[in-house]
C-alpha atoms as a PDB file:
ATOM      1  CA  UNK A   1      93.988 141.299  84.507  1.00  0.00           C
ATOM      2  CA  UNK A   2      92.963 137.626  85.667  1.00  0.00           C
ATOM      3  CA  UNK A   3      97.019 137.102  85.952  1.00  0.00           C
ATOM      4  CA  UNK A   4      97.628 140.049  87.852  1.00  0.00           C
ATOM      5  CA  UNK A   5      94.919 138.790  90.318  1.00  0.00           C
ATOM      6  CA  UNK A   6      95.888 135.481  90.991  1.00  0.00           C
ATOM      7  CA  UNK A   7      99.443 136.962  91.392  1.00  0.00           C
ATOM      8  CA  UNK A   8      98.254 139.189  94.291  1.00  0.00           C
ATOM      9  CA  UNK A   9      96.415 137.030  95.983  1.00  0.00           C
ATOM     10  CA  UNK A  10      98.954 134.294  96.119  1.00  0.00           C
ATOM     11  CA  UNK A  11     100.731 137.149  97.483  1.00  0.00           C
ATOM     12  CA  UNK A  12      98.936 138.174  99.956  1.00  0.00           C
ATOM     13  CA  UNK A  13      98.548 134.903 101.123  1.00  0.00           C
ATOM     14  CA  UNK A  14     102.076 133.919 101.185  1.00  0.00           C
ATOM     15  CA  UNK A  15     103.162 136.874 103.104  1.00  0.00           C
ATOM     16  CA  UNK A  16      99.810 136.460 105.653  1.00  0.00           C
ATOM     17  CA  UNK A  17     101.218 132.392 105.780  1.00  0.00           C
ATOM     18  CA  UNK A  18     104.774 133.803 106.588  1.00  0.00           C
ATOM     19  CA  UNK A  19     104.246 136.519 109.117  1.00  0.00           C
ATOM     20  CA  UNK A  20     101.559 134.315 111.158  1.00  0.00           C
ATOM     21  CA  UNK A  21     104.254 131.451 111.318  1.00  0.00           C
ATOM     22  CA  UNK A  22     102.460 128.809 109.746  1.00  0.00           C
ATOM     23  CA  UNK A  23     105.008 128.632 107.264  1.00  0.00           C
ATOM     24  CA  UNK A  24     107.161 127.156 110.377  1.00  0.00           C
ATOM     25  CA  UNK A  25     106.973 123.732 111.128  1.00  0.00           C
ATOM     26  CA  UNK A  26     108.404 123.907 114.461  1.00  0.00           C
ATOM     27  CA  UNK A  27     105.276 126.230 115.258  1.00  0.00           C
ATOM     28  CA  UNK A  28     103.094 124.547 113.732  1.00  0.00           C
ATOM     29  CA  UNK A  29     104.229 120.764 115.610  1.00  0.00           C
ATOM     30  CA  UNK A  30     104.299 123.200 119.064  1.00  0.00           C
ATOM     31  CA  UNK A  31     100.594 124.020 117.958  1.00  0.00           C
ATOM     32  CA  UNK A  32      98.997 120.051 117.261  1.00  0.00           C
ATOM     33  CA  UNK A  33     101.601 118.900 120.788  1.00  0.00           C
ATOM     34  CA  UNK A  34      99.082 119.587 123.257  1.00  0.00           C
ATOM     35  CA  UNK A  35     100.440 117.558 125.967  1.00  0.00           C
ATOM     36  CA  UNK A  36     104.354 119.310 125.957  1.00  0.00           C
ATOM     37  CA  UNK A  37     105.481 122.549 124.445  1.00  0.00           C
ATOM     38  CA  UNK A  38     101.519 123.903 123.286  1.00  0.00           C
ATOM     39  CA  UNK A  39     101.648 127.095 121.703  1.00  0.00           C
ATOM     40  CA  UNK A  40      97.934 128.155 120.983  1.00  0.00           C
ATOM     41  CA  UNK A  41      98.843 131.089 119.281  1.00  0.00           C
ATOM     42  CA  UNK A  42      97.819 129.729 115.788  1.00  0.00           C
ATOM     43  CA  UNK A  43      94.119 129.081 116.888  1.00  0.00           C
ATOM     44  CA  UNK A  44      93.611 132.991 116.512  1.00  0.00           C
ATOM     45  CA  UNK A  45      95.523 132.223 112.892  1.00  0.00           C
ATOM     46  CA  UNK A  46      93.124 129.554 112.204  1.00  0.00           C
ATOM     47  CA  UNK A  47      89.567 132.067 113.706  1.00  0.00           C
ATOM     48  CA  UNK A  48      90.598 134.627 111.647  1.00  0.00           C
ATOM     49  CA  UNK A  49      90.898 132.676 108.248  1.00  0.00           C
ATOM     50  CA  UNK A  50      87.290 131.285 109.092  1.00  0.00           C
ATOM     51  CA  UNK A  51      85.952 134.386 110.137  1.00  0.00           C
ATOM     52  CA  UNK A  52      87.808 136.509 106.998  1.00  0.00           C
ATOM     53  CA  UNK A  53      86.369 133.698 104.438  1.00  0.00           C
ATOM     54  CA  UNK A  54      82.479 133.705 106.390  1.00  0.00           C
ATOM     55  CA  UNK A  55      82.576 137.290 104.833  1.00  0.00           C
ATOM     56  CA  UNK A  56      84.478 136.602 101.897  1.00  0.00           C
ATOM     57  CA  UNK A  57      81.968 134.300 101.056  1.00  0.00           C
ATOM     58  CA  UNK A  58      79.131 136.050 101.766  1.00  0.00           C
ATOM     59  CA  UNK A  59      80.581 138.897 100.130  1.00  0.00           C
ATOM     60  CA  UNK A  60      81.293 136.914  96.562  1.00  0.00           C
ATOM     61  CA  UNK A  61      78.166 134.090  96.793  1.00  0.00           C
ATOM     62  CA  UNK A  62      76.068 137.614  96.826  1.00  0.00           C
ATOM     63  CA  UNK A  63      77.239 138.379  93.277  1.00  0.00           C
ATOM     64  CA  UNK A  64      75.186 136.725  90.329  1.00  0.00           C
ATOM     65  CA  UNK A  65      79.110 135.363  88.843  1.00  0.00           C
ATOM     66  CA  UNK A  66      82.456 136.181  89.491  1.00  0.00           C
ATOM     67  CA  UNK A  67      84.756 138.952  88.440  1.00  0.00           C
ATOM     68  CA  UNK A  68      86.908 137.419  86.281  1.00  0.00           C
ATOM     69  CA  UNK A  69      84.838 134.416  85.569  1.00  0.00           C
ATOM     70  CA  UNK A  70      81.559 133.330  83.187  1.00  0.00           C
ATOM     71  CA  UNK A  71      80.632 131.418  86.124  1.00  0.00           C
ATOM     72  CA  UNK A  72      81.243 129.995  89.566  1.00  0.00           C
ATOM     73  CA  UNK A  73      83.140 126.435  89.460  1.00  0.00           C
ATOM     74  CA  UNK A  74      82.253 124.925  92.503  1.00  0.00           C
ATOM     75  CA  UNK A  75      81.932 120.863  93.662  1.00  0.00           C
ATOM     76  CA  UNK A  76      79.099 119.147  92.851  1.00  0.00           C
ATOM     77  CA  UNK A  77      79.400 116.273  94.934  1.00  0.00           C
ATOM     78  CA  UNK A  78      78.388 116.530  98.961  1.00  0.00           C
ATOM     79  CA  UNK A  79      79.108 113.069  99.728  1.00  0.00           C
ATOM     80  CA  UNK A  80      80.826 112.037 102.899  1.00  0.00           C
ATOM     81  CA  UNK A  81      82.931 109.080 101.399  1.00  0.00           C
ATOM     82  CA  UNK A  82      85.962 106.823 102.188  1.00  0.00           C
ATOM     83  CA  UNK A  83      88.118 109.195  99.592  1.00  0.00           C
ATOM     84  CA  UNK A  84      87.081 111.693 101.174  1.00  0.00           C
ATOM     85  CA  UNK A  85      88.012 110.907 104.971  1.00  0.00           C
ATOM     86  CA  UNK A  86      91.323 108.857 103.858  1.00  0.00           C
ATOM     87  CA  UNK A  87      92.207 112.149 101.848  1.00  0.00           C
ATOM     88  CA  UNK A  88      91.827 113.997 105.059  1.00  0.00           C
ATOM     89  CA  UNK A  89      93.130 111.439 107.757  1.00  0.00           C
ATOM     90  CA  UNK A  90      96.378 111.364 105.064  1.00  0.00           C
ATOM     91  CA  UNK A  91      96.573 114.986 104.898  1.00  0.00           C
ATOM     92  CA  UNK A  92      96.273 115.753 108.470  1.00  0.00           C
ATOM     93  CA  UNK A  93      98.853 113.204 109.141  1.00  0.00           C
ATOM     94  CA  UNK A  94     101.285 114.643 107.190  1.00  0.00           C
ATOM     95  CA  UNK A  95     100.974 117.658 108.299  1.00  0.00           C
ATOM     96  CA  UNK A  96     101.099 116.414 111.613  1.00  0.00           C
ATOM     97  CA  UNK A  97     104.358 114.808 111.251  1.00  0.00           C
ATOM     98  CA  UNK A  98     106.190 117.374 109.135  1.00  0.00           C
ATOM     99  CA  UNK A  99     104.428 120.768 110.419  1.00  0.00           C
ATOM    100  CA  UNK A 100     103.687 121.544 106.750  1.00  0.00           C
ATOM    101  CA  UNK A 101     100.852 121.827 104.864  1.00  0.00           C
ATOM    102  CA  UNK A 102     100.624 122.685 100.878  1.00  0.00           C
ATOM    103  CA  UNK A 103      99.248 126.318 101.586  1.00  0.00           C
ATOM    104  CA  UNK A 104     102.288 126.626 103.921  1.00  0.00           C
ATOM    105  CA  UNK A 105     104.801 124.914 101.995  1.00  0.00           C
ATOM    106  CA  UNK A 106     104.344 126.899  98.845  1.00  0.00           C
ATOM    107  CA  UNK A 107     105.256 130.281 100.503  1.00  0.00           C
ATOM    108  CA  UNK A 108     108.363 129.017 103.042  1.00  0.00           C
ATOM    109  CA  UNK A 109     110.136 127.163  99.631  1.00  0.00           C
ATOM    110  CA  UNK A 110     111.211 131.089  99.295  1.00  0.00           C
ATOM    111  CA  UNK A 111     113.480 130.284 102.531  1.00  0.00           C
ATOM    112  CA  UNK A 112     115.596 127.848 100.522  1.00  0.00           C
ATOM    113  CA  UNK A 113     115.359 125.000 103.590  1.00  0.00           C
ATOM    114  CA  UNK A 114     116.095 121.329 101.949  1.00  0.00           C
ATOM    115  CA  UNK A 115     112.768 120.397 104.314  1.00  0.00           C
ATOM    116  CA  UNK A 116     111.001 122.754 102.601  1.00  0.00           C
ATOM    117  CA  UNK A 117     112.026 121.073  98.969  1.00  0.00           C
ATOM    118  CA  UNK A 118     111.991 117.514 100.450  1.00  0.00           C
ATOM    119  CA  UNK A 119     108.010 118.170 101.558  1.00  0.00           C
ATOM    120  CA  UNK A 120     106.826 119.840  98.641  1.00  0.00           C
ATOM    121  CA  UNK A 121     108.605 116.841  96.269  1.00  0.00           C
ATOM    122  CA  UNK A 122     107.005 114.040  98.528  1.00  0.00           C
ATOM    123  CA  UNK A 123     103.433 116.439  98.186  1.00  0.00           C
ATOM    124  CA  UNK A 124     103.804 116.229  94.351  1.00  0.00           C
ATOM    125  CA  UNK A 125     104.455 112.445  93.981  1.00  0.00           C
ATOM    126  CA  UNK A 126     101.255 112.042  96.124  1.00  0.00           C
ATOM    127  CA  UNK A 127      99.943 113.730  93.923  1.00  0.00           C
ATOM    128  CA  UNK A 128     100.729 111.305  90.761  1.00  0.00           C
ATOM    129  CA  UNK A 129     100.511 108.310  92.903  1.00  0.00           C
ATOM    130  CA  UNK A 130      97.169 109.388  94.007  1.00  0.00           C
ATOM    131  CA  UNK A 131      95.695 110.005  90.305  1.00  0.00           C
ATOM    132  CA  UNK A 132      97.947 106.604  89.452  1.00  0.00           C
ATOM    133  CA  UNK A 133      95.274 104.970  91.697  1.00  0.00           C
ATOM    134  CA  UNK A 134      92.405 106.366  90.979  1.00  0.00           C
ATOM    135  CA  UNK A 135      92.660 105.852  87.309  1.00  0.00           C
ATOM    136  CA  UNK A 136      93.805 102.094  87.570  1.00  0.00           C
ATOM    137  CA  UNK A 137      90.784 101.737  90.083  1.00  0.00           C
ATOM    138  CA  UNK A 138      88.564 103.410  87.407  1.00  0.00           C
ATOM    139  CA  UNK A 139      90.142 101.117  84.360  1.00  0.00           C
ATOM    140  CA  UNK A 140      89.576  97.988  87.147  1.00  0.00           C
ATOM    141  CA  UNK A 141      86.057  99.624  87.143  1.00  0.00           C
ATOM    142  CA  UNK A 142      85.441  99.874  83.841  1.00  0.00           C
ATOM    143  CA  UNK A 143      86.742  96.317  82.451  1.00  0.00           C
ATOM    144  CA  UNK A 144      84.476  94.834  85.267  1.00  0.00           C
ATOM    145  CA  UNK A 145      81.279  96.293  83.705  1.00  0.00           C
END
């Protein structure tokens, strides 16, 4: 059941990505260009995903655990931190500069554009060279002590 789930919901939101055009860069780099070719069409994209997960939510927060799950798995950590804002500034950059971002990317690899492939392989090998970092900085941590 948990499979069947995740399946529909990753297809829901694939198909909600592809028919509200942020699976198109070009869109997308018309909606963050401001000063030339603006196309505000996304910000009613962007206000209802905020305003459809305000009630989703509310609507699963309500429940004493998940459907499908013992128990909720959420961060524990509220901190406002350097990896935190250089995670952002580097993902908003990116997406700035290729119109994609990883929610979008997933569904528009079904188009079969090399840019499509190209992004997703550069997303994964931040990926590795992200946790490369972090656990040489943790090792660099932990012979210090």
């Amino acid at each position: 059941m948990k499979l069947i789930a995740t399946y529909l919901i990753g297809l829901i939101f694939g198909v909600g990505i592809a028919l509200s055009g942020m699976a198109n860069p070009a869109k997308v780099l018309n909606f963050f260009d401001i000063a030339g070719s603006w196309d505000p069409s996304l910000i009613f994209v962007m206000g209802g995903a905020l305003i459809t997960t305000f009630i989703g939510y509310k609507l699963v927060f309500g429940r004493a655990a998940p459907l499908l799950e013992e128990k909720f798995s959420l961060p524990t950590s509220s901190a406002i931190d350097a990896r935190l804002v250089g995670g952002s500034a580097v993902f908003g950059i990116g997406w700035g500069i290729a119109g994609f971002c990883p929610g979008g990317a997933l569904p528009a690899l079904g188009t079969g554009r090399w840019e499509v492939f190209a992004f997703t392989a550069a997303l994964i090998a931040g990926i590795f060279l992200a946790k490369f970092i972090q656990s040489a900085a943790t090792r660099r941590s932990a012979s210090a002590t």
